[in-house]
Protein backbone atom coordinates (compact mmCIF):
# COMPACT_ATOMS: atom_id res chain seq x y z
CA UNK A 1 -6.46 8.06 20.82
CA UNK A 2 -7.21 5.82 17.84
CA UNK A 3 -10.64 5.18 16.96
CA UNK A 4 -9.65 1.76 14.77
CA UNK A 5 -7.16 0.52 16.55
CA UNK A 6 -5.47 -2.62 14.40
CA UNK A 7 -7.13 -2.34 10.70
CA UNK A 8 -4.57 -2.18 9.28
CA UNK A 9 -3.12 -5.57 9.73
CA UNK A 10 -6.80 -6.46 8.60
CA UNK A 11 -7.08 -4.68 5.59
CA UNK A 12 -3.72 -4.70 3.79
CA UNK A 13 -4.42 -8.56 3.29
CA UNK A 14 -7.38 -7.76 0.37
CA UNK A 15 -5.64 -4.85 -1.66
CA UNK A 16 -2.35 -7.44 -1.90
CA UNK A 17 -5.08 -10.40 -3.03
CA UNK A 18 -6.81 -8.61 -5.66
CA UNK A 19 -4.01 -6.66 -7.22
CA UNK A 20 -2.01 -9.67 -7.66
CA UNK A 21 -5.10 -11.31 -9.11
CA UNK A 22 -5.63 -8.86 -11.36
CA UNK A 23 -2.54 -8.81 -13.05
CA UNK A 24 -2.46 -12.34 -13.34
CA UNK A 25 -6.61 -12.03 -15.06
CA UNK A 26 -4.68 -9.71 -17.61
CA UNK A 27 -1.71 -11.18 -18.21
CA UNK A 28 -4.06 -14.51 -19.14
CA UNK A 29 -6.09 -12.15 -20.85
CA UNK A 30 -3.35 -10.90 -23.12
CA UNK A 31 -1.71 -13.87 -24.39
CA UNK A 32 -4.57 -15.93 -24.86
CA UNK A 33 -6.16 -16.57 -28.34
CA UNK A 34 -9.79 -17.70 -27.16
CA UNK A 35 -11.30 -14.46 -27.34
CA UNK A 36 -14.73 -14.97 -25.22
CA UNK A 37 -11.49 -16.65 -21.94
CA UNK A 38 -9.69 -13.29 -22.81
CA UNK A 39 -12.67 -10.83 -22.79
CA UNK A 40 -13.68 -12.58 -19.47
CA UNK A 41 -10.67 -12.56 -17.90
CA UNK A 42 -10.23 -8.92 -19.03
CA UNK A 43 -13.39 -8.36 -17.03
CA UNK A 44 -12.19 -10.18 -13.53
CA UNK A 45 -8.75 -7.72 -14.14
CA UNK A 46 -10.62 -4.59 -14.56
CA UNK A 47 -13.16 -5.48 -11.64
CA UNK A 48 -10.29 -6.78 -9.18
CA UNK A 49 -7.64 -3.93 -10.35
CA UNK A 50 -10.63 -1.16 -9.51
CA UNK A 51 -11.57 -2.69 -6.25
CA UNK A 52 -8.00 -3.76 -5.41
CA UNK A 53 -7.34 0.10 -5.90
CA UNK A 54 -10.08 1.15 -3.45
CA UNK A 55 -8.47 -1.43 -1.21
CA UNK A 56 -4.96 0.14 -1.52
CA UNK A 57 -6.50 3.81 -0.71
CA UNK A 58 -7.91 2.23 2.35
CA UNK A 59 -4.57 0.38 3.34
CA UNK A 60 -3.09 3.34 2.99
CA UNK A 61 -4.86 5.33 5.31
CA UNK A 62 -5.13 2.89 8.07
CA UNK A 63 -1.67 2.73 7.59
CA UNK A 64 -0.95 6.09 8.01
CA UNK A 65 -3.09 6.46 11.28
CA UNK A 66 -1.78 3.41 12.68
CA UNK A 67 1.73 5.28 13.05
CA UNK A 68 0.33 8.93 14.15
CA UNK A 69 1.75 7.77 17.88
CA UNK A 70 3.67 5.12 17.40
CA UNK A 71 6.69 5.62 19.20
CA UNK A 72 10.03 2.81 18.24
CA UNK A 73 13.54 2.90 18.39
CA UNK A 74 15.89 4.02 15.76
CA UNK A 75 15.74 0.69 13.98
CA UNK A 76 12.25 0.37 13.45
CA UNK A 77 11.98 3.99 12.76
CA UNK A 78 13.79 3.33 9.82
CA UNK A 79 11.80 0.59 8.75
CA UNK A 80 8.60 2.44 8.87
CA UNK A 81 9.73 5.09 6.98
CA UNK A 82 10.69 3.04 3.97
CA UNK A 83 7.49 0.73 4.08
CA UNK A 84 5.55 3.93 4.19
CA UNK A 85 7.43 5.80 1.26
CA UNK A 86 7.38 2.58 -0.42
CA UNK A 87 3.60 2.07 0.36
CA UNK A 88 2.65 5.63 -1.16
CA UNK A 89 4.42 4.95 -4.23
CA UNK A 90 2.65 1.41 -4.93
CA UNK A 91 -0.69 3.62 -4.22
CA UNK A 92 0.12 6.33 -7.00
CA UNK A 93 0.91 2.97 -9.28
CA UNK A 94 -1.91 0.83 -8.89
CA UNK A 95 -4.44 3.94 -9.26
CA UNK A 96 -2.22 5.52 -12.14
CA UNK A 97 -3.32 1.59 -13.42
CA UNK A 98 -6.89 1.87 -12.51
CA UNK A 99 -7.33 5.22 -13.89
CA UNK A 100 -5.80 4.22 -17.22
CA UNK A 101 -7.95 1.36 -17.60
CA UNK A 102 -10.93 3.16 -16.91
CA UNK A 103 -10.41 5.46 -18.94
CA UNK A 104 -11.87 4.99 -22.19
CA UNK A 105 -11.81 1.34 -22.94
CA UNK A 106 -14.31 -1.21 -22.40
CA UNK A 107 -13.90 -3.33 -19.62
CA UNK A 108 -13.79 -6.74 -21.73
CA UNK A 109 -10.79 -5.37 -23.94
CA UNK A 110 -7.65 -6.95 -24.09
CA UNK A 111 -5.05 -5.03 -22.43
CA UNK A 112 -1.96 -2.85 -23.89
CA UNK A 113 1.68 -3.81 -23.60
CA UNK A 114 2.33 -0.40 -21.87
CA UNK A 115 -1.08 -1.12 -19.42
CA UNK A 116 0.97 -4.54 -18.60
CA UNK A 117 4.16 -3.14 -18.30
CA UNK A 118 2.58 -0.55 -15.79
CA UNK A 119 0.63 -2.98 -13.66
CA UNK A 120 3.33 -5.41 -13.17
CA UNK A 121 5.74 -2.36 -11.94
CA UNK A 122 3.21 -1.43 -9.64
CA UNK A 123 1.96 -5.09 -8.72
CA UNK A 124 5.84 -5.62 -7.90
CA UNK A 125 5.76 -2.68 -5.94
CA UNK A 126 2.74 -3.94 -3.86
CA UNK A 127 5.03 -7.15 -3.63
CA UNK A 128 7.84 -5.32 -2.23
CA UNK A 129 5.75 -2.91 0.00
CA UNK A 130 4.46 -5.75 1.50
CA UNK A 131 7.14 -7.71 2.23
CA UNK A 132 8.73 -4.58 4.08
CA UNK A 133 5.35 -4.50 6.40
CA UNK A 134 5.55 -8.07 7.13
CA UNK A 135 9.50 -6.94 8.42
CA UNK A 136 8.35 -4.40 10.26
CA UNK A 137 6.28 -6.76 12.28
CA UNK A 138 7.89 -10.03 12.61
CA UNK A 139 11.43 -8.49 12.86
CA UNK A 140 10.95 -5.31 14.63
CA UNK A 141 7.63 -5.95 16.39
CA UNK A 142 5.77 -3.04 15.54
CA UNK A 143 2.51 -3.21 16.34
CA UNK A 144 2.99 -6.14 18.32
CA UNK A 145 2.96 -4.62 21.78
CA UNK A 146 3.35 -1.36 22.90
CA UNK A 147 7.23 -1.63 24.07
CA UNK A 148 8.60 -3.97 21.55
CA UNK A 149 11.43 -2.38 19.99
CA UNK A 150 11.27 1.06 21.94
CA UNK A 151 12.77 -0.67 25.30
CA UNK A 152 16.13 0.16 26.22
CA UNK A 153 16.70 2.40 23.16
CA UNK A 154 17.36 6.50 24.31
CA UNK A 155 16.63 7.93 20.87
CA UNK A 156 12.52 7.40 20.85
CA UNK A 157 10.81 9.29 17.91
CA UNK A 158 7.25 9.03 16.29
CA UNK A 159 7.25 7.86 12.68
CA UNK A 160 5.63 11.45 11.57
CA UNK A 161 8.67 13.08 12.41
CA UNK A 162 10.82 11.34 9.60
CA UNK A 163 7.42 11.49 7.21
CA UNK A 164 7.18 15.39 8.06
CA UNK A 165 10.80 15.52 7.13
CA UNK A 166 10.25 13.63 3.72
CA UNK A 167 7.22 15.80 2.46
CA UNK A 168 7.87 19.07 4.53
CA UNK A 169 5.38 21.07 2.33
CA UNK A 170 2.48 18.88 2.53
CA UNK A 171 1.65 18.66 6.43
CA UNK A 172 2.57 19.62 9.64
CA UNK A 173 3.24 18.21 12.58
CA UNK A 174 -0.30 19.67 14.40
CA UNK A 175 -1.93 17.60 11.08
CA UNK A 176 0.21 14.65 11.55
CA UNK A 177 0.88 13.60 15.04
CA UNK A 178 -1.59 14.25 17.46
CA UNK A 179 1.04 13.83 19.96
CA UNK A 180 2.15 17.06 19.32
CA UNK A 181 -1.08 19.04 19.33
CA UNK A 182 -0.87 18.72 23.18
């Protein structure tokens, strides 16, 4: 039973928004010689990269208990499990970028080189992770109805068994799939 059925289509939308805005705020930022434009755009990137994180924490875990019983064929198996690896990469990125621009520098401060070079990899890999979600729906139909790509296929397997088989040591299957507490 899922108690919020559908967020995550809803909230993946805001996380994408604000990260992308954020790197543009301190790219701008950066290469600009106005120094009151680049202090405030330095401020909209540290304000929409910290909530945009938040966002991404969020999108993950809706994310993660939107496939706890999803059950698809092969196909769309695989899918999942590379949006989902790819998804909890671009979350370790875009906090590792939070967390570095919190710490210790004021929020109006130009950014570093290395800050840039680290939010664009991890912007790119919002990009990407993104991109593989929208697949996952509009080719495979996940999350579209209940039968959509399970129909007709014999091998039917929840996504937590190839996630379980990824990071063996960090779950189990009673923590993962409810299905299987049963």
């Amino acid at each position: 039973m899922r108690l919020v059925p559908g967020w995550h289509p809803v909230i993946v939308h805001f996380p994408l928004a604000l990260i992308v805005t954020a790197a543009g705020s301190f790219s701008a930022a950066r290469v600009l010689r106005t120094v009151r434009t680049a202090e405030t755009l330095a401020i909209v990137g540290t304000w929409t990269l910290g909530i945009g994180a938040l966002g991404v924490l969020f999108a993950l875990g809706t994310g993660l208990a939107a496939v706890i019983d999803l059950q698809v064929g092969a196909a769309a198996h695989q899918a999942i499990a590379s949006h989902v690896k790819s998804a909890i990469l671009t979350t370790v990125l875009v906090l590792s970028a939070a967390v570095w621009r919190a710490a210790g520098v004021s929020q109006e401060t130009r950014p570093t080189w290395g800050f840039m070079l680290l939010l664009w990899v991890a912007t790119s890999s919002l990009i990407v992770t993104g991109y593989r979600g929208g697949q996952n729906v509009y080719r495979y139909g996940v999350g579209v109805s209940v039968e959509a790509t399970a129909a007709g296929s014999p091998a039917r397997r929840t996504h937590c068994d190839s996630f379980l088989n990824t990071f063996p040591d960090f779950m189990t299957k009673a923590t993962c799939c409810s299905n299987f507490m049963s």
